[in-house]
N, C-alpha and C. Protein backbone atom coordinates (compact mmCIF):
# COMPACT_ATOMS: atom_id res chain seq x y z
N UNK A 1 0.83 -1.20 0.00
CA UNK A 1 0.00 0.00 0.00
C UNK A 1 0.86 1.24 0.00
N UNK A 2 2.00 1.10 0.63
CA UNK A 2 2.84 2.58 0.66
C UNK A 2 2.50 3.18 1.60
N UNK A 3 2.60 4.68 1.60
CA UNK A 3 2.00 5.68 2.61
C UNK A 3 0.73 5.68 2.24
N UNK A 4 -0.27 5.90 2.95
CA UNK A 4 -1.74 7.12 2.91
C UNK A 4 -2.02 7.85 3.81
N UNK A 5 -2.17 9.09 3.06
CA UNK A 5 -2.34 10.24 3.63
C UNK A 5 -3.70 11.01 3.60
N UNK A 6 -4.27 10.80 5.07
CA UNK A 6 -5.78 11.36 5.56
C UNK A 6 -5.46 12.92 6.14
N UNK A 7 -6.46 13.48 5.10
CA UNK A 7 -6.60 15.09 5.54
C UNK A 7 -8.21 15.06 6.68
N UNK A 8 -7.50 16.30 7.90
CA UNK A 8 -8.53 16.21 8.78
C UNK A 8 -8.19 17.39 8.91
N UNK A 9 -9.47 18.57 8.85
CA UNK A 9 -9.59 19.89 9.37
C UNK A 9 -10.40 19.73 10.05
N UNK A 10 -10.01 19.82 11.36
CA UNK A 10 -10.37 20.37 12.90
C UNK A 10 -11.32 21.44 12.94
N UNK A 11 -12.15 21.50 13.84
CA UNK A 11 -13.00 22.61 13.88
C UNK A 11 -12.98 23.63 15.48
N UNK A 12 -12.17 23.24 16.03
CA UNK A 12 -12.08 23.80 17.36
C UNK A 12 -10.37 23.85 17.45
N UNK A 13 -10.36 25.00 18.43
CA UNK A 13 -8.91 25.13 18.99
C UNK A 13 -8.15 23.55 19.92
N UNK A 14 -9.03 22.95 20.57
CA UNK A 14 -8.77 21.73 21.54
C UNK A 14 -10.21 20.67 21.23
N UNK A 15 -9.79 19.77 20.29
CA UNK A 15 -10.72 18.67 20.11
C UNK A 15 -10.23 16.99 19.59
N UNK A 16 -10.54 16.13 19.50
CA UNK A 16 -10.53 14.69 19.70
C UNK A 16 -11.51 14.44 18.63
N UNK A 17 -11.05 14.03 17.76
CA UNK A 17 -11.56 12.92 16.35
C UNK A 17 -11.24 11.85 15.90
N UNK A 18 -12.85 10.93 15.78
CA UNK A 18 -12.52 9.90 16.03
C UNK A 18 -12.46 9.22 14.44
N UNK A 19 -10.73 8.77 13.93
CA UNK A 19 -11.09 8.64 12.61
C UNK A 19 -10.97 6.61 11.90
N UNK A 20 -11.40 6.46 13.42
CA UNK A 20 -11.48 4.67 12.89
C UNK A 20 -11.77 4.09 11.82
N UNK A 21 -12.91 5.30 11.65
CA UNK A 21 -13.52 4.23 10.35
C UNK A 21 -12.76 4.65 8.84
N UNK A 22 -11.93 5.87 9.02
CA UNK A 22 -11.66 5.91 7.70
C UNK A 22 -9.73 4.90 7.98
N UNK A 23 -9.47 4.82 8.80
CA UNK A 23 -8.14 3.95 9.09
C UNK A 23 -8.39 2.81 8.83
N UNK A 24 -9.29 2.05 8.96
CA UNK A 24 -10.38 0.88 8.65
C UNK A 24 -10.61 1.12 7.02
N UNK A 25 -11.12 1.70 6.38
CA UNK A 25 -10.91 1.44 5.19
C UNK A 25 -9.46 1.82 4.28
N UNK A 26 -8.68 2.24 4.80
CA UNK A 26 -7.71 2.38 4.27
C UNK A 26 -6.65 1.22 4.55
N UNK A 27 -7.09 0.14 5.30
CA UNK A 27 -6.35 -1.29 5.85
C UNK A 27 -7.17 -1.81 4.51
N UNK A 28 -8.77 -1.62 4.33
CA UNK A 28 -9.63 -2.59 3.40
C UNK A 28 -8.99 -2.73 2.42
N UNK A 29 -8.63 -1.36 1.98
CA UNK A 29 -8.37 -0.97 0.49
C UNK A 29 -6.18 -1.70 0.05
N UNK A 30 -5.66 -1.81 1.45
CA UNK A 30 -4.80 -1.81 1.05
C UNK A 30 -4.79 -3.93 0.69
N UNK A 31 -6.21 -4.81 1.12
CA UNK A 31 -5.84 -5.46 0.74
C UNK A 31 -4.58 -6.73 1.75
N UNK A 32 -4.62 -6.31 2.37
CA UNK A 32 -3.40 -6.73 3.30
C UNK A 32 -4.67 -7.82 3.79
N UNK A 33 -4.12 -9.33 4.37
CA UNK A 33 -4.95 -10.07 5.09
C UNK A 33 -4.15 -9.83 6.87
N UNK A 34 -2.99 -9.76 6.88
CA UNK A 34 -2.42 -9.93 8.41
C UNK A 34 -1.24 -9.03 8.16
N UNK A 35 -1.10 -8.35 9.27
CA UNK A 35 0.20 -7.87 9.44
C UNK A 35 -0.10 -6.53 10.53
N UNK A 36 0.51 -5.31 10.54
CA UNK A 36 0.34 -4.13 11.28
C UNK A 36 0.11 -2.76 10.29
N UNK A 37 -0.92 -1.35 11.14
CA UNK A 37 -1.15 -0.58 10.54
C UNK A 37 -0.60 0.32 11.49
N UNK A 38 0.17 1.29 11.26
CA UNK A 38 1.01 2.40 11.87
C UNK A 38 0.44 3.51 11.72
N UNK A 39 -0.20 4.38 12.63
CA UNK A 39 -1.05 5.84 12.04
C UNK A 39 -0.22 6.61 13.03
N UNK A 40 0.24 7.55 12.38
CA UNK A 40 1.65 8.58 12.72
C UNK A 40 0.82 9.90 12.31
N UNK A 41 1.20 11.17 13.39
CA UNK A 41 0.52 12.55 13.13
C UNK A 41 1.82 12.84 12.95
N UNK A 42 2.24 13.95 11.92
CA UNK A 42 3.68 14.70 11.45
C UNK A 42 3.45 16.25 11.93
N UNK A 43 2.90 16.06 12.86
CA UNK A 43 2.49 17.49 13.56
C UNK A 43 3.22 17.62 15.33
N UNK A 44 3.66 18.80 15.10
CA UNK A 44 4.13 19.22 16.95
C UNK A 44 3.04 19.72 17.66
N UNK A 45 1.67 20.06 17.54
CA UNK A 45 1.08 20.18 18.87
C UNK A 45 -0.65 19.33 18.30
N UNK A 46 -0.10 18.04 17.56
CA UNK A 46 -1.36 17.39 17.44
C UNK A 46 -1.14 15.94 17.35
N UNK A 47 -1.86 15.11 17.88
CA UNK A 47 -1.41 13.77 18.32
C UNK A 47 -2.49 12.94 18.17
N UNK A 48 -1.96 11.49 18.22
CA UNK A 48 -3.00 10.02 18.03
C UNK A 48 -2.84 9.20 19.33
N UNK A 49 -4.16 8.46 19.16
CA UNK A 49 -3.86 7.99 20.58
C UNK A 49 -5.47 6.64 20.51
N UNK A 50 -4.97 5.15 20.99
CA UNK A 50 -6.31 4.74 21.06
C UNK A 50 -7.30 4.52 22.49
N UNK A 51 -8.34 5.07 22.57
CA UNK A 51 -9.04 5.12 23.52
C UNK A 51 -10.99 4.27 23.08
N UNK A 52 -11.51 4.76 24.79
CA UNK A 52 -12.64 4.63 24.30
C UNK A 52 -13.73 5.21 23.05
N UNK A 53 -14.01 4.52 22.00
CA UNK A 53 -14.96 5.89 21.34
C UNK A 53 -16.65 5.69 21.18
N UNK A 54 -16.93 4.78 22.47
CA UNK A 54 -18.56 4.50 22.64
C UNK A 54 -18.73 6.03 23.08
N UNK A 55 -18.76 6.13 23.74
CA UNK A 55 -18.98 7.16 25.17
C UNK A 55 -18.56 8.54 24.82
N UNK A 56 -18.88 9.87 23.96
CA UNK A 56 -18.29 11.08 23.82
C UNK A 56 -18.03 11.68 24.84
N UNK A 57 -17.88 11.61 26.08
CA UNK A 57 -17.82 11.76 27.48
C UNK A 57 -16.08 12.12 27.52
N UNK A 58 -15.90 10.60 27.28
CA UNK A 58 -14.16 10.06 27.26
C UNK A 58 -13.28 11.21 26.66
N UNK A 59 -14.18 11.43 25.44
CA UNK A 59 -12.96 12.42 24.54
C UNK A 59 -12.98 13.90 25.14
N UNK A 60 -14.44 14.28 25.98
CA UNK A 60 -14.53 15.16 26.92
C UNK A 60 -13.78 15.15 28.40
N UNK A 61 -13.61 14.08 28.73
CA UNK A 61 -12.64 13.77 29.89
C UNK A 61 -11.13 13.66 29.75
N UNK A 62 -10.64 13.41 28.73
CA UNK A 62 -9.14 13.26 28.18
C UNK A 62 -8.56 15.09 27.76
N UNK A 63 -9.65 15.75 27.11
CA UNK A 63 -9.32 16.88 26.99
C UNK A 63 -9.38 17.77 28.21
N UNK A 64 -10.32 17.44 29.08
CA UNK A 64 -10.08 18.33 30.26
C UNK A 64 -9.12 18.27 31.00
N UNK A 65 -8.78 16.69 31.05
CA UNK A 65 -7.68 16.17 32.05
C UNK A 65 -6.32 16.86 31.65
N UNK A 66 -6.01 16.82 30.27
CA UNK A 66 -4.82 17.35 29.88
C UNK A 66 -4.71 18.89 29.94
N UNK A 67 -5.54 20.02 29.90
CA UNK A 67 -6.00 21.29 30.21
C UNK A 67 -5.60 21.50 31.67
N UNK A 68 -5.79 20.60 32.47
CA UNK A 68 -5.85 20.86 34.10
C UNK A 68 -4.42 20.35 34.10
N UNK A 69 -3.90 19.26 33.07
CA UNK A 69 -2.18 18.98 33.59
C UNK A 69 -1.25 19.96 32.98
N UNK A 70 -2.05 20.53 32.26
CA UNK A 70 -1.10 21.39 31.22
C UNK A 70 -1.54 22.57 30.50
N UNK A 71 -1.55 23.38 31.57
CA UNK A 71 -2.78 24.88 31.56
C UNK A 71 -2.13 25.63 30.61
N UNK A 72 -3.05 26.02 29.47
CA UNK A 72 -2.44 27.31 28.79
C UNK A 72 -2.27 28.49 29.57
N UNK A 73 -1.18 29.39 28.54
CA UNK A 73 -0.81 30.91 29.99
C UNK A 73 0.64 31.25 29.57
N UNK A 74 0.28 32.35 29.71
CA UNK A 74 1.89 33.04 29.78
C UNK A 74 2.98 32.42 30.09
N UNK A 75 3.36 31.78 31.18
CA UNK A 75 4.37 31.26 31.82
C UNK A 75 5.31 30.51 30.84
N UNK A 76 5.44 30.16 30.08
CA UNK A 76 5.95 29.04 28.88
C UNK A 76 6.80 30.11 28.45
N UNK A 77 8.32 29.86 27.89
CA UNK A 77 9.21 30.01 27.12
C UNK A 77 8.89 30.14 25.59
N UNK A 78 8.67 29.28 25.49
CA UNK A 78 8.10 29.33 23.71
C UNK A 78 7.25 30.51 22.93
N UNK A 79 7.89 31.12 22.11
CA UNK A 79 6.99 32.79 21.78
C UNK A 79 5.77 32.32 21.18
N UNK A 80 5.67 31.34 20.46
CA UNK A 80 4.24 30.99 19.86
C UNK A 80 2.91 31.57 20.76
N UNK A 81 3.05 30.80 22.23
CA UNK A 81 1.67 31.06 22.84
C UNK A 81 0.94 29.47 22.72
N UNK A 82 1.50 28.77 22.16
CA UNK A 82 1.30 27.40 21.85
C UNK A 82 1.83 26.28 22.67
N UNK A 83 2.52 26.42 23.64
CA UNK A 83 3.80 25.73 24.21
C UNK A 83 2.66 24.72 25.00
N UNK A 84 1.83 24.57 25.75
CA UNK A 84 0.71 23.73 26.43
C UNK A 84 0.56 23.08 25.38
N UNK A 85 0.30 22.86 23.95
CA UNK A 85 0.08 22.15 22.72
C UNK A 85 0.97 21.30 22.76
N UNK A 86 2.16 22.05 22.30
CA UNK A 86 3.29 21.00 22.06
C UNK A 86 3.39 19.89 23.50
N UNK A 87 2.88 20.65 24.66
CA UNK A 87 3.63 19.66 25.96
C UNK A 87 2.41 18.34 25.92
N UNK A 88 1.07 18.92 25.64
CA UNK A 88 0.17 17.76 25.60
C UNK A 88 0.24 16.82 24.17
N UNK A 89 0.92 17.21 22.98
CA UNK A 89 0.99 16.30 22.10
C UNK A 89 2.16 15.37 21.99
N UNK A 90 3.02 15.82 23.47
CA UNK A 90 4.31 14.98 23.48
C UNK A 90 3.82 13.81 24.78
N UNK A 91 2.48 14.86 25.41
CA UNK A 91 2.35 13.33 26.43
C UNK A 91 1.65 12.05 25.64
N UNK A 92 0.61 12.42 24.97
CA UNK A 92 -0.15 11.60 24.13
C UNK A 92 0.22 11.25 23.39
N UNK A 93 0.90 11.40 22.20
CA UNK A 93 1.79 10.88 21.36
C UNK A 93 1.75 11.23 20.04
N UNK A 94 2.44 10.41 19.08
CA UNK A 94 2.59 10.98 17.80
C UNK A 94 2.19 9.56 17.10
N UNK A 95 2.53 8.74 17.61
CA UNK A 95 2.31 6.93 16.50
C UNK A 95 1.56 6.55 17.66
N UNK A 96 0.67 5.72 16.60
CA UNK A 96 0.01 4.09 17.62
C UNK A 96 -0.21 2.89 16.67
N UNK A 97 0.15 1.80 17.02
CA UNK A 97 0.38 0.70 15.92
C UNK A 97 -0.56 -0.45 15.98
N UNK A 98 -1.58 -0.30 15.24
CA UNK A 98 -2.42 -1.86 15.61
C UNK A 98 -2.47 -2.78 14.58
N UNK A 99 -2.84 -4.23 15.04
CA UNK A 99 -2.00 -5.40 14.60
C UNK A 99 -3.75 -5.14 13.00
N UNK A 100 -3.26 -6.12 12.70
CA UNK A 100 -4.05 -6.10 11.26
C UNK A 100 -4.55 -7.61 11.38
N UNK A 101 -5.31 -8.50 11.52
CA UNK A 101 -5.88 -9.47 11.47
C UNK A 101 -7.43 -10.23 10.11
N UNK A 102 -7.40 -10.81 9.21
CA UNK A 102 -8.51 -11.21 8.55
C UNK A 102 -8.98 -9.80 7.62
N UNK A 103 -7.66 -8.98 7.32
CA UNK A 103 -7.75 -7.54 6.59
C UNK A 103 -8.52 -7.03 7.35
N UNK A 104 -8.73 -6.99 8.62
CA UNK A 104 -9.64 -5.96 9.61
C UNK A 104 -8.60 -5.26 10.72
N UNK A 105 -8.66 -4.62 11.05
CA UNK A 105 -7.85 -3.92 12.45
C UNK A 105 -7.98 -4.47 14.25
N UNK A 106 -7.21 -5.43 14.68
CA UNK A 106 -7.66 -5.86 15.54
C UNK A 106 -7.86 -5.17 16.60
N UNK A 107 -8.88 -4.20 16.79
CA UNK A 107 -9.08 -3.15 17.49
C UNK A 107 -9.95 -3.95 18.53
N UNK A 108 -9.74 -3.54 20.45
CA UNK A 108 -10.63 -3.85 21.28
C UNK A 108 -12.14 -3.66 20.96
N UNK A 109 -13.12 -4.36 21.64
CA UNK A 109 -14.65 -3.65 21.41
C UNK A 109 -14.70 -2.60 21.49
N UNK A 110 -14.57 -1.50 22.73
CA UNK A 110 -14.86 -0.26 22.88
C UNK A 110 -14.16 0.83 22.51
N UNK A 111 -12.58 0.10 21.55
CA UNK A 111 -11.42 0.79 20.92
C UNK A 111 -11.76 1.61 19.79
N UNK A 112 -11.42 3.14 19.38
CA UNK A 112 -11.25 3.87 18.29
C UNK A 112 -10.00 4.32 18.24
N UNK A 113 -9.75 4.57 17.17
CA UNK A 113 -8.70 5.48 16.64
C UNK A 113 -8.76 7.02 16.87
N UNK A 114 -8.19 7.73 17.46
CA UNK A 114 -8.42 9.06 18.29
C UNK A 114 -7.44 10.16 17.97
N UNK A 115 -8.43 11.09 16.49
CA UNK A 115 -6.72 12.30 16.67
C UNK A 115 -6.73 13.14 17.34
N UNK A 116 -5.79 13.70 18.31
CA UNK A 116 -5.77 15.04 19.07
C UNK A 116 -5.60 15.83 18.40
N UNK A 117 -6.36 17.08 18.55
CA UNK A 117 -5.64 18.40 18.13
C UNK A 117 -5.88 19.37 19.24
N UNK A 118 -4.61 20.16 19.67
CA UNK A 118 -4.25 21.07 20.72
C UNK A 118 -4.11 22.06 19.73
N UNK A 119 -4.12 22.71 19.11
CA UNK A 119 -3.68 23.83 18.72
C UNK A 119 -4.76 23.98 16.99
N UNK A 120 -5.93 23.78 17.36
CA UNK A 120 -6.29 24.08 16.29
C UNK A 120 -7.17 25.61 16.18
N UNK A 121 -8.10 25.92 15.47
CA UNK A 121 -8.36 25.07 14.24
C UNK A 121 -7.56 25.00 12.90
N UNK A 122 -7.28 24.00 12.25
CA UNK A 122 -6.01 24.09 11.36
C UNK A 122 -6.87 22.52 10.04
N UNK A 123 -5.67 22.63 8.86
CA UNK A 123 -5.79 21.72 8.30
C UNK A 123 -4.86 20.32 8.60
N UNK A 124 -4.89 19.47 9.18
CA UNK A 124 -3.80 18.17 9.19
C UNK A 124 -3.85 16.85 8.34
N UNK A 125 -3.26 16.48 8.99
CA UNK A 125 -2.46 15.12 8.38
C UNK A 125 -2.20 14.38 8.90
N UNK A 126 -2.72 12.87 8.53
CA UNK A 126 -2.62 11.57 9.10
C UNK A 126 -2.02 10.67 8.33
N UNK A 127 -1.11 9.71 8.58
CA UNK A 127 -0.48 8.96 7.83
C UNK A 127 -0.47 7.57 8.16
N UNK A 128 -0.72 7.18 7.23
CA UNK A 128 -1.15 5.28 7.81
C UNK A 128 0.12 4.80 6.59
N UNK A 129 0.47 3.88 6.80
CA UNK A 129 1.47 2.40 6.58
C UNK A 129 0.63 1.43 7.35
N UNK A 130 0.59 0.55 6.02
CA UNK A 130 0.02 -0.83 6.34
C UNK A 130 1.14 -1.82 5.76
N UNK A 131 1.42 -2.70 6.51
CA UNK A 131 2.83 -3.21 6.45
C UNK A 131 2.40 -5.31 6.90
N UNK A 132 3.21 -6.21 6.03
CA UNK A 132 3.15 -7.66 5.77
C UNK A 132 3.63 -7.97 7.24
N UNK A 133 3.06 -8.98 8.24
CA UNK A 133 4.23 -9.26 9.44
C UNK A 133 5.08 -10.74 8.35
N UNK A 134 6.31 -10.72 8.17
CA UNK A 134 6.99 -11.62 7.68
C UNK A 134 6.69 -12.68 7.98
């Protein structure tokens, strides 16, 4: 399959999107029966991460939690005004790797695929590799 590259424009400054289902068809399409799918954000204050995605609560509780660990505000070094972004997209992360099973994503029941964005609203980029396990 190579790279694929999913465009996601954000609609809020601090929000959580849940883009399972299009990571899910982009495993369909690549055709793969077994192996791993790698979804990597190439962004410094926006991140992936897998969580609950029954419950819109969760993605309301993950964003507050990180707000209260990592308060925007003057205090930060960084001239942007952005520096709380970058610190919450370095706790949450940048890659998450799930295994690929029967060309489906062996994702838990209550598991989605989850992009952060701290610093929006902006246009981004998601990058999936779907890859053979030898």
């Amino acid at each position: 399959m190579g790279l694929k590259r999913l465009q996601i424009k954000t609609q809020a400054k601090h929000e959580i999107v849940d883009i399972t289902d299009r990571v899910a068809r982009a495993v369909r399409e690549s055709a793969l029966a077994d192996g791993v799918c790698t979804i990597y954000v190439p962004h410094t204050t926006a991140a992936i991460t897998i969580n609950e995605n029954a419950d819109p609560a969760v993605k309301e509780d993950i964003l507050h939690a990180l707000a209260r660990l990592v308060p925007a505000g003057p205090h930060y070094k960084h001239a942007e005004g952005n520096a709380h972004a970058h610190i919450r997209a370095s706790l949450v992360g940048h890659s998450v790797t799930v295994p690929i099973e029967a060309g489906r994503l062996a994702l838990g029941t209550w598991q989605g695929i989850l992009f952060c964005e701290f610093d929006g609203p902006r246009q981004r980029e998601v990058w999936i590799t779907v890859l053979p396990i030898p």
